[in-house]
Each structure stands twice: as structure tokens, then as C-alpha cells.
Protein backbone atom coordinates (compact mmCIF):
# COMPACT_ATOMS: atom_id res chain seq x y z
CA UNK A 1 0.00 0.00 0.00
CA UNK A 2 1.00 3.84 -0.25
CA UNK A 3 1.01 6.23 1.95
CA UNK A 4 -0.88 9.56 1.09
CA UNK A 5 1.00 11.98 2.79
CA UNK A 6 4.59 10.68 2.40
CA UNK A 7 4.49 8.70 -0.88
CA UNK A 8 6.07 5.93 0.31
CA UNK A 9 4.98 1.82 -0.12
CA UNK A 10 4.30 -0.72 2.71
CA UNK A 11 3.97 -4.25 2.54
CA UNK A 12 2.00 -6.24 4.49
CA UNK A 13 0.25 -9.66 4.96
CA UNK A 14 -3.24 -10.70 5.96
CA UNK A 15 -2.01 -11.56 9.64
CA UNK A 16 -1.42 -8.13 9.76
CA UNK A 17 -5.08 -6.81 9.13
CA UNK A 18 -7.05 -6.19 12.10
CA UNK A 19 -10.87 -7.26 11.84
CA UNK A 20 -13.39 -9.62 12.56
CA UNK A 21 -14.00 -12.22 10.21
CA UNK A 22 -11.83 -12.89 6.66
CA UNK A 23 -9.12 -10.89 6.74
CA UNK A 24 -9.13 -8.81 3.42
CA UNK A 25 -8.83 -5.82 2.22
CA UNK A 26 -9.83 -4.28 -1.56
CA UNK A 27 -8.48 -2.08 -4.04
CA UNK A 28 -8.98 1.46 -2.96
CA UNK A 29 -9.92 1.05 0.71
CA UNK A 30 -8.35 3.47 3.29
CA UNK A 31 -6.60 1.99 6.20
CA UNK A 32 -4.57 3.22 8.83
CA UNK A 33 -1.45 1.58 10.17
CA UNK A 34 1.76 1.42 12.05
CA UNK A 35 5.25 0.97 10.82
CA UNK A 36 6.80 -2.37 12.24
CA UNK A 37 10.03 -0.95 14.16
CA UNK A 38 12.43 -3.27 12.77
CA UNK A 39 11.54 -3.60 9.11
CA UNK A 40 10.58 0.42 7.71
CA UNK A 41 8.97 -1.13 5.24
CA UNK A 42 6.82 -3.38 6.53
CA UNK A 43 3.10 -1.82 8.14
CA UNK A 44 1.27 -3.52 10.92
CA UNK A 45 -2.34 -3.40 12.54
CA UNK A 46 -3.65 -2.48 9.41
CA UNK A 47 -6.90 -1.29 10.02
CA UNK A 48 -9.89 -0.32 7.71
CA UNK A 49 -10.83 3.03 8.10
CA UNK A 50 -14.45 1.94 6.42
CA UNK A 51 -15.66 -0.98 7.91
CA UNK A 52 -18.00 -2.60 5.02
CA UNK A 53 -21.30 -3.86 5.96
CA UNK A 54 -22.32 -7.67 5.91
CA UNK A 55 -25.16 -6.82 2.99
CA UNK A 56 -22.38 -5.42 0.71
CA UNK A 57 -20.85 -8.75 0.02
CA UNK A 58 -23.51 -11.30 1.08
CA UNK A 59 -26.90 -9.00 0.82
């Protein structure tokens, strides 16, 4: 992912994503994060900023 205000590209796995449920996330979606403190590259707790409903996907 890319960070608005800086430019700069994170990399992250699903174990990383913080939610209930299947841990996904889709082109576009805002998250917030935190930088892991040994790899600067690498983002962790990534959290949606806009949780989807249920009815989006299974309505």
C-alpha cells in the first residue's frame, strides 16, 4: 500500500489486518497503520478506516 501523505509503499500480509472475520482488504480502501520498528517497510495493525457492511458482500 502507499502512503498519502509521504508517498512511500508498505507491505504487508493478511495476519497483519485487524478485523473480525476474513481478513481482506480491496483495491482502494483506506486503512490506517503502524510501521513495524524493525523492518521500515513493513506496516502492521492495518486497520480499515471503512468498515464494510455484511449486505455489501452477502446481501
Amino acid at each position: 500500500m502507499q502512503d498519502e501523505e509521504d508517498g512511500r509503499h508498505y507491505t504487508f500480509d493478511y495476519t497483519h489486518i485487524v478485523t473480525e472475520g476474513f481478513r481482506t482488504l480491496h483495491t482502494g480502501e483506506r486503512v490506517r497503520f503502524h510501521i513495524a520498528p524493525a523492518d521500515t517497510w513493513r506496516a502492521e495493525f492495518v486497520i480499515r478506516l471503512n468498515q464494510p457492511s455484511p449486505e455489501a458482500f452477502y446481501g
